[in-house]
C-alpha atoms as a PDB file:
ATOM      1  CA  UNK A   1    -114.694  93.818 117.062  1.00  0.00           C
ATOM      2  CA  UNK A   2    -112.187  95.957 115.152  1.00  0.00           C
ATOM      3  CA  UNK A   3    -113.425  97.904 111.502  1.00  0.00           C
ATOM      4  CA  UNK A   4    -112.906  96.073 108.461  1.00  0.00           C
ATOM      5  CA  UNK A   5    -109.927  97.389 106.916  1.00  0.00           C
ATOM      6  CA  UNK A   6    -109.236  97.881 103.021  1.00  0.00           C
ATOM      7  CA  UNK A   7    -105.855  95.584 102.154  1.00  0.00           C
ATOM      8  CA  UNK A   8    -103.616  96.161  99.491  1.00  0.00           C
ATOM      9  CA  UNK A   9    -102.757  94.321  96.196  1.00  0.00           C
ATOM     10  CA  UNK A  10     -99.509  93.089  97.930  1.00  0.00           C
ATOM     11  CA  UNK A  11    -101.426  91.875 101.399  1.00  0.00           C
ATOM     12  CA  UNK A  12    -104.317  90.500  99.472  1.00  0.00           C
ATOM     13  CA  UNK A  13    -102.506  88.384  96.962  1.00  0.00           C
ATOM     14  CA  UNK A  14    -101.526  85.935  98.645  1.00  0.00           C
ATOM     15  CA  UNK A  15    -104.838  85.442 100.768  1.00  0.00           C
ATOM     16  CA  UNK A  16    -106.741  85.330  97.181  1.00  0.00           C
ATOM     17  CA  UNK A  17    -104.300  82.445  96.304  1.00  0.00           C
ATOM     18  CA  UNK A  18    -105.463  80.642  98.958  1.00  0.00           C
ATOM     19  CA  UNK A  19    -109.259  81.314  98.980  1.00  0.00           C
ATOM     20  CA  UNK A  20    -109.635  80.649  95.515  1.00  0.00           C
ATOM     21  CA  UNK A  21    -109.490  76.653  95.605  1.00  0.00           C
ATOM     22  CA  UNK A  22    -112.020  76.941  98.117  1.00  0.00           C
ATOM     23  CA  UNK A  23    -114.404  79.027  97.602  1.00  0.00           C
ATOM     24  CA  UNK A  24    -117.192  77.842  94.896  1.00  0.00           C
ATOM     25  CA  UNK A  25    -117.744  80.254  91.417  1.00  0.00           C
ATOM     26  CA  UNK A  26    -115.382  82.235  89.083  1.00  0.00           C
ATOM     27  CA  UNK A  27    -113.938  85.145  91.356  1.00  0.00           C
ATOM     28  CA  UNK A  28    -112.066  88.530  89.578  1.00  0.00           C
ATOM     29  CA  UNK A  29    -108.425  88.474  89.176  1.00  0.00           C
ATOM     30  CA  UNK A  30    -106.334  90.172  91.849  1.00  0.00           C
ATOM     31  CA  UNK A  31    -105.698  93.380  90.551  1.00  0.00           C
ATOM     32  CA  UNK A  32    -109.675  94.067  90.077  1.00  0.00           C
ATOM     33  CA  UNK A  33    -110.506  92.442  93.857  1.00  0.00           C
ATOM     34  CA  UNK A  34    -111.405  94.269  96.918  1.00  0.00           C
ATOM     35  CA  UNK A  35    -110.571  92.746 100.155  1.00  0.00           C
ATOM     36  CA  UNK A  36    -111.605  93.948 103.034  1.00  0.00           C
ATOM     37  CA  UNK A  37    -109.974  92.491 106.588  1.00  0.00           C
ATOM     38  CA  UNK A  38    -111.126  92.746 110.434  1.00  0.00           C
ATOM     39  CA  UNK A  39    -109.291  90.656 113.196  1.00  0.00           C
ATOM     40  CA  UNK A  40    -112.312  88.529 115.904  1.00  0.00           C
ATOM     41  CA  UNK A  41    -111.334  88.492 119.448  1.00  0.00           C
ATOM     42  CA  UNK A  42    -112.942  85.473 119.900  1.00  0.00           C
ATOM     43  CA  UNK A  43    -110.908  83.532 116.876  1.00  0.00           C
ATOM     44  CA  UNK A  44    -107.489  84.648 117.891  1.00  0.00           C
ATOM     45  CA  UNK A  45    -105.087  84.298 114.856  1.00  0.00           C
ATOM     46  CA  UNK A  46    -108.327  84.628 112.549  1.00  0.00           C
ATOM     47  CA  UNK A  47    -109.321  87.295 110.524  1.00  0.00           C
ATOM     48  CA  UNK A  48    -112.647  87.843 108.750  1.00  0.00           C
ATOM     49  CA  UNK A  49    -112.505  88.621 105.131  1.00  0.00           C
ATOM     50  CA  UNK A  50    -114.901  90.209 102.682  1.00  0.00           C
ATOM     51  CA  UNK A  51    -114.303  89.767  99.143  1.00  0.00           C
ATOM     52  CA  UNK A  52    -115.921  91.885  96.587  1.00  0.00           C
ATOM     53  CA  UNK A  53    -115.056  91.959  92.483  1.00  0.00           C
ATOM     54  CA  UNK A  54    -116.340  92.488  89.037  1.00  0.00           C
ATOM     55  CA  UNK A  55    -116.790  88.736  86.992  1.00  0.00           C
ATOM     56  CA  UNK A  56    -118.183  89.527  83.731  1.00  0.00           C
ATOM     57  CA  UNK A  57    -120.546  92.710  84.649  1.00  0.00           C
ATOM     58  CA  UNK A  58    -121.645  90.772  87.947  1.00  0.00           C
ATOM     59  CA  UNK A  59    -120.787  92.128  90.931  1.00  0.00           C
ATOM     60  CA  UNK A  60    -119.097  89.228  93.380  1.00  0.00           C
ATOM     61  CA  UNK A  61    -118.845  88.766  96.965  1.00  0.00           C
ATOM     62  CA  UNK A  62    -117.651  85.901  99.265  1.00  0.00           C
ATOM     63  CA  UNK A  63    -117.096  86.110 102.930  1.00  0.00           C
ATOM     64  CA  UNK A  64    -114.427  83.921 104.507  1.00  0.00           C
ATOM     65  CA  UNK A  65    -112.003  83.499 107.436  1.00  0.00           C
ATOM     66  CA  UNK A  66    -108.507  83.483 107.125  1.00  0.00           C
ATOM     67  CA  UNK A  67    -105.249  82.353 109.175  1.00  0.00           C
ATOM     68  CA  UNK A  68    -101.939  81.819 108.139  1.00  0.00           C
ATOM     69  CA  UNK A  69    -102.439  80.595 104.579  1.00  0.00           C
ATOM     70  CA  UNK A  70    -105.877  78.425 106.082  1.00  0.00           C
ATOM     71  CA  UNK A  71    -109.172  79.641 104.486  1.00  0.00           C
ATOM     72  CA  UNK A  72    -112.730  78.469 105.929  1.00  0.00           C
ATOM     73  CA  UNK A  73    -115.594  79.933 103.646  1.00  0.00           C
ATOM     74  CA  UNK A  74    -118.541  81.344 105.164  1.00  0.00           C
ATOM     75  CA  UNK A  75    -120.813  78.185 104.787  1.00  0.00           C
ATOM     76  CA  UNK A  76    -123.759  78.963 107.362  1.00  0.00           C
ATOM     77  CA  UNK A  77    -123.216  76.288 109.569  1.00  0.00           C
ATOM     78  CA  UNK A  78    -122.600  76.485 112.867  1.00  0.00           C
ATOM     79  CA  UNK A  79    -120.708  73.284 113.698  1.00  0.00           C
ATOM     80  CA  UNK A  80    -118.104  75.026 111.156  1.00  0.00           C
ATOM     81  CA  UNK A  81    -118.082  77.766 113.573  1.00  0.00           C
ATOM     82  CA  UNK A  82    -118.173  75.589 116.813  1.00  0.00           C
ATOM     83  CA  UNK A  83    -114.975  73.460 114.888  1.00  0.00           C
ATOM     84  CA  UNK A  84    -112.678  76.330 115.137  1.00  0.00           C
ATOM     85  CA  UNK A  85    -112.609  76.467 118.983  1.00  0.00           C
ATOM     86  CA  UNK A  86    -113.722  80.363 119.802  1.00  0.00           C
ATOM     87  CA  UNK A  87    -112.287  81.696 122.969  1.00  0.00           C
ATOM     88  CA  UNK A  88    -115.578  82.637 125.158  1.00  0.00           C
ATOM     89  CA  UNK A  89    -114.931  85.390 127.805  1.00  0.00           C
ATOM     90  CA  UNK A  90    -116.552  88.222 129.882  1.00  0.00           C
ATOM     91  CA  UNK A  91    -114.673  89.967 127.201  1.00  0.00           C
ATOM     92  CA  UNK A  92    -115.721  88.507 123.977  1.00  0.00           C
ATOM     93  CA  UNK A  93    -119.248  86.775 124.581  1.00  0.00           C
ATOM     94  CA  UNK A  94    -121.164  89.736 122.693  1.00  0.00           C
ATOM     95  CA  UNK A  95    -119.002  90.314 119.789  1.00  0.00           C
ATOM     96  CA  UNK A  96    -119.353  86.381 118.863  1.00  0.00           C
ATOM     97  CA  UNK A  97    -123.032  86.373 119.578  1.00  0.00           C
ATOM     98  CA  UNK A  98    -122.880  88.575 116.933  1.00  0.00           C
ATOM     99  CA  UNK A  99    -120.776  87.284 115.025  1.00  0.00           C
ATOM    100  CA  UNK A 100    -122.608  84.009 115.474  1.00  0.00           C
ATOM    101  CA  UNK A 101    -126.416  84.874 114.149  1.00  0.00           C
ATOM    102  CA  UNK A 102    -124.799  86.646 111.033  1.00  0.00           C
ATOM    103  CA  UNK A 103    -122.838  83.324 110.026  1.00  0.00           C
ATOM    104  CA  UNK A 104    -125.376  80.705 111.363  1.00  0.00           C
ATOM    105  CA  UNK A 105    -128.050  79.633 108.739  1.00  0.00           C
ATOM    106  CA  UNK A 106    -131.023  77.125 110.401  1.00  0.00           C
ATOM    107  CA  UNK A 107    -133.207  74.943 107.939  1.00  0.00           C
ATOM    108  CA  UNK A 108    -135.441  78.180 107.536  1.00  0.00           C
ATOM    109  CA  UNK A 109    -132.981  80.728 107.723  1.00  0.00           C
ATOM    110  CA  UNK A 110    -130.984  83.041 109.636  1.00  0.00           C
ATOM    111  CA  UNK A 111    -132.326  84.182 113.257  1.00  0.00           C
ATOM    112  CA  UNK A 112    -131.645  88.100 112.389  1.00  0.00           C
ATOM    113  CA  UNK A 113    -130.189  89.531 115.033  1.00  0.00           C
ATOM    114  CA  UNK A 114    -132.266  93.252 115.647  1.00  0.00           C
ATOM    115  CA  UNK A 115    -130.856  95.815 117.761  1.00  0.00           C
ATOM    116  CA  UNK A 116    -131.801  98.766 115.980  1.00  0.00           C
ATOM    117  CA  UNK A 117    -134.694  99.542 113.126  1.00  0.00           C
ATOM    118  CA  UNK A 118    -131.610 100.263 110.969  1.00  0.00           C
ATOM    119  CA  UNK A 119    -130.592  96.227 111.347  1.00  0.00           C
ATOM    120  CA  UNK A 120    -133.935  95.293 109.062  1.00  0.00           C
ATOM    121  CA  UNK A 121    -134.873  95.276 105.320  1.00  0.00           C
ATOM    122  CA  UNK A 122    -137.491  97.573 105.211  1.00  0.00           C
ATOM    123  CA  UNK A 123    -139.547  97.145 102.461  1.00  0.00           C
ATOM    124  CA  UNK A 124    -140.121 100.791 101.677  1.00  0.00           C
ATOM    125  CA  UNK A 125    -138.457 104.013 103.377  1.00  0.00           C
ATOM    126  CA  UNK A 126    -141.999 105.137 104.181  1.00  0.00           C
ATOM    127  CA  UNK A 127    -142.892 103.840 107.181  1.00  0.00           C
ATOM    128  CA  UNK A 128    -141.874 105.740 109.970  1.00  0.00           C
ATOM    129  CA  UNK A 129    -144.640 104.628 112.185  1.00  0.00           C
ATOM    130  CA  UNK A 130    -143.246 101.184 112.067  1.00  0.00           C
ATOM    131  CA  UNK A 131    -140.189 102.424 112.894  1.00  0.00           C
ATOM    132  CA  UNK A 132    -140.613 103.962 115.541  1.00  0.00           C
ATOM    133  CA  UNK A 133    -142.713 100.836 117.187  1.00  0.00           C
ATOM    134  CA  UNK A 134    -139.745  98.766 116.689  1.00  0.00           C
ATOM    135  CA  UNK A 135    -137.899 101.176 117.849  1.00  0.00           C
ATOM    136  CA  UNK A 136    -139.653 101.461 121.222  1.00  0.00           C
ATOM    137  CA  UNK A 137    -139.662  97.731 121.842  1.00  0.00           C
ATOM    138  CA  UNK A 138    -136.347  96.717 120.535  1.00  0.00           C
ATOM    139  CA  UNK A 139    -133.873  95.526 123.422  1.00  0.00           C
ATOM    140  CA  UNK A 140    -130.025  95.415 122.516  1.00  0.00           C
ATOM    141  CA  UNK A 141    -128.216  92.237 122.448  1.00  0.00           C
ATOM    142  CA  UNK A 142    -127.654  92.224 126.541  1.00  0.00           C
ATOM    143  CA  UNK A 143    -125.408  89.743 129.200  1.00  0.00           C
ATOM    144  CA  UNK A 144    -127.911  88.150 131.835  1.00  0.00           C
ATOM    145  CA  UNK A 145    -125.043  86.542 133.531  1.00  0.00           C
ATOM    146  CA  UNK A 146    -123.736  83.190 134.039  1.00  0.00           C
ATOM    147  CA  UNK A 147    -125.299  79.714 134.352  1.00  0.00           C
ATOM    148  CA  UNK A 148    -124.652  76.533 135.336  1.00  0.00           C
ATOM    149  CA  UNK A 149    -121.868  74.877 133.583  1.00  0.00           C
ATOM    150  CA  UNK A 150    -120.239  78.355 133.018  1.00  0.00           C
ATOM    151  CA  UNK A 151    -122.742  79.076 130.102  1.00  0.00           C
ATOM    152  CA  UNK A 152    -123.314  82.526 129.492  1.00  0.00           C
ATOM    153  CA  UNK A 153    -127.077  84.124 129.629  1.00  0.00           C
ATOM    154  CA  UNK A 154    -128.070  86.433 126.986  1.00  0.00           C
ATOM    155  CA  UNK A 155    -131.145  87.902 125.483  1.00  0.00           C
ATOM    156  CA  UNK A 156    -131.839  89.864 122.343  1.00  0.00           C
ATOM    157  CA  UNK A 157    -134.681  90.561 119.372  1.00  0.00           C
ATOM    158  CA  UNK A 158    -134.284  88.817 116.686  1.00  0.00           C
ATOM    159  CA  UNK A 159    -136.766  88.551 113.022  1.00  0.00           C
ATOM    160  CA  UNK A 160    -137.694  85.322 111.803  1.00  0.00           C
ATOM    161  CA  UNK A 161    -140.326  85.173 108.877  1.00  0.00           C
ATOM    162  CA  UNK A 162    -141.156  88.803 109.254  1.00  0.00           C
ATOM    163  CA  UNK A 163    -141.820  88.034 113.242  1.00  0.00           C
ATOM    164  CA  UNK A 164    -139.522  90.174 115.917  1.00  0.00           C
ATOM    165  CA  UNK A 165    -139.440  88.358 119.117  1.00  0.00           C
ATOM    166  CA  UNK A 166    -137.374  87.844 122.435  1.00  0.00           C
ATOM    167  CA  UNK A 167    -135.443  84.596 123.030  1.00  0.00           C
ATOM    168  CA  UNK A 168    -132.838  84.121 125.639  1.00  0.00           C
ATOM    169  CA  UNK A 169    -129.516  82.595 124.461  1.00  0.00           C
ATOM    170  CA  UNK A 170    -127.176  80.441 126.019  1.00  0.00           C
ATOM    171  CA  UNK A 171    -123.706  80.140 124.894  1.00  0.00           C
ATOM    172  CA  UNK A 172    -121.198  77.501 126.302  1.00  0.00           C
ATOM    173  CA  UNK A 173    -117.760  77.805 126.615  1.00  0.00           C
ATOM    174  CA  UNK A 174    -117.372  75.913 123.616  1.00  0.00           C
ATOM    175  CA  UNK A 175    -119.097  78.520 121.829  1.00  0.00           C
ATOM    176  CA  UNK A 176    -122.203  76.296 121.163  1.00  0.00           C
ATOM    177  CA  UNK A 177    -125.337  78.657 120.963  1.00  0.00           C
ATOM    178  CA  UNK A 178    -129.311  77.680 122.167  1.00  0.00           C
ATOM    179  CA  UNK A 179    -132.134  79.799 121.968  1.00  0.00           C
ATOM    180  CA  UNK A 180    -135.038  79.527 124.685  1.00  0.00           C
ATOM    181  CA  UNK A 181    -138.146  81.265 125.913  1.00  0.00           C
ATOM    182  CA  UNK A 182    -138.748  83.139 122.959  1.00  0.00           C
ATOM    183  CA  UNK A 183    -141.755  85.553 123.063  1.00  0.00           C
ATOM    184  CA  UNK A 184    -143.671  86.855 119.888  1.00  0.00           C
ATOM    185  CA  UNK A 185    -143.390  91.091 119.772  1.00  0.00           C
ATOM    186  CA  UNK A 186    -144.868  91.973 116.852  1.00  0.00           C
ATOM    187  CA  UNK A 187    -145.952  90.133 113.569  1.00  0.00           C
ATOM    188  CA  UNK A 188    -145.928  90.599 109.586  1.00  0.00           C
ATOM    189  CA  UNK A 189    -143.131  93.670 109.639  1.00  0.00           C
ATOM    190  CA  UNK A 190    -143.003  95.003 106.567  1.00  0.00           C
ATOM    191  CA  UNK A 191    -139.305  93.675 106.256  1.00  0.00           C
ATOM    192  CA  UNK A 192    -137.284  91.853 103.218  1.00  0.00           C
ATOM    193  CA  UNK A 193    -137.537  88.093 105.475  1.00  0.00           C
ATOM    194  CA  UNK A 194    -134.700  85.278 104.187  1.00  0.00           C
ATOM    195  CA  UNK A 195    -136.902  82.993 105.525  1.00  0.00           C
ATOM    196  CA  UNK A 196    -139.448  83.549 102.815  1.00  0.00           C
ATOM    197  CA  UNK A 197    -136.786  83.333 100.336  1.00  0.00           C
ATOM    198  CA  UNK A 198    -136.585  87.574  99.992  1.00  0.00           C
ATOM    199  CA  UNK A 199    -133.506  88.360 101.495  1.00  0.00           C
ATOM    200  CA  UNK A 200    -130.107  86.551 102.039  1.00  0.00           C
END
């Protein structure tokens, strides 16, 4: 996927004028917002937007996608994603896996994605030994190949409730996402876990 990219007051305008009906909570005025902007391969048309602001000494931040005046806020749910029709290719099957397990939210929380020790919420910055177990086990988010109904075969680490295990994913061509065969690596990382309510 490309960088986010900073907009200016004269390209943001007019995207803030048509997030703010839909996205919940009192958001900074224009002039005092930061938008930042990436285009998805996957979405084509779409564009994924950060917003970031000041609101009475509280920092704010919303995360949204945009097209053309249309605004869909980052809501967690999958079937939101799955509504919008992604493109699945050769091409753009790892960028919206992804894309995917940083929007989706299950009833217990979000199936981190690990590919690196730099992808967790460490509790503390001294624990190099960890680390560097995670580090040695830790398998990037890879392409098995294809199955039947032109699903694509994936596998990856991923942290649930301070547990890092394997799971293979499938992902159809209508971008709909299952996770199988998962296998327990290690248990009770020393990590910031959404599923226990400590990170989000």
């Amino acid at each position: 996927m490309s960088a986010f990219e900073k907009l200016s007051l004269h390209e943001a305008t007019p995207i803030l004028d048509a997030a703010s009906p839909r996205l919940h909570g009192a958001l900074p005025p224009a002039h005092a917002t930061t938008l930042l902007a990436r285009t998805l391969p996957f979405l084509p048309g779409w564009r994924q937007v950060d917003l970031s602001g000041d609101v009475g000494g509280t920092t704010v931040r919303r995360s949204f996608l945009y097209r053309a005046g249309e605004v869909v806020p980052e809501d967690g749910q999958a079937q939101t994603l799955y509504a919008l029709r992604p493109a699945i290719t050769q091409e753009t099957i790892l960028p919206y896996a992804r894309f995917f397990f940083a929007w989706a939210r299950g009833p217990h929380g979000r199936f981190h994605l690990v590919e690196g020790p730099e992808d967790l919420a460490w509790v503390s910055d001294m624990l190099t030994a960890v680390r560097r177990e995670v580090a040695a086990i830790l398998r990037p988010l890879t392409l098995l190949g294809r199955g039947p109904g032109d699903t694509f075969l994936l596998t990856g680490c991923f942290v649930l409730a301070r547990s890092l295990f394997l799971a293979r994913v499938a992902v159809g061509p209508d971008g709909v996402v299952n996770l199988s065969e998962e296998t327990v690596m290690l248990q009770n990382l020393p990590v910031r876990d959404e599923a226990l309510g400590e990170w989000g």
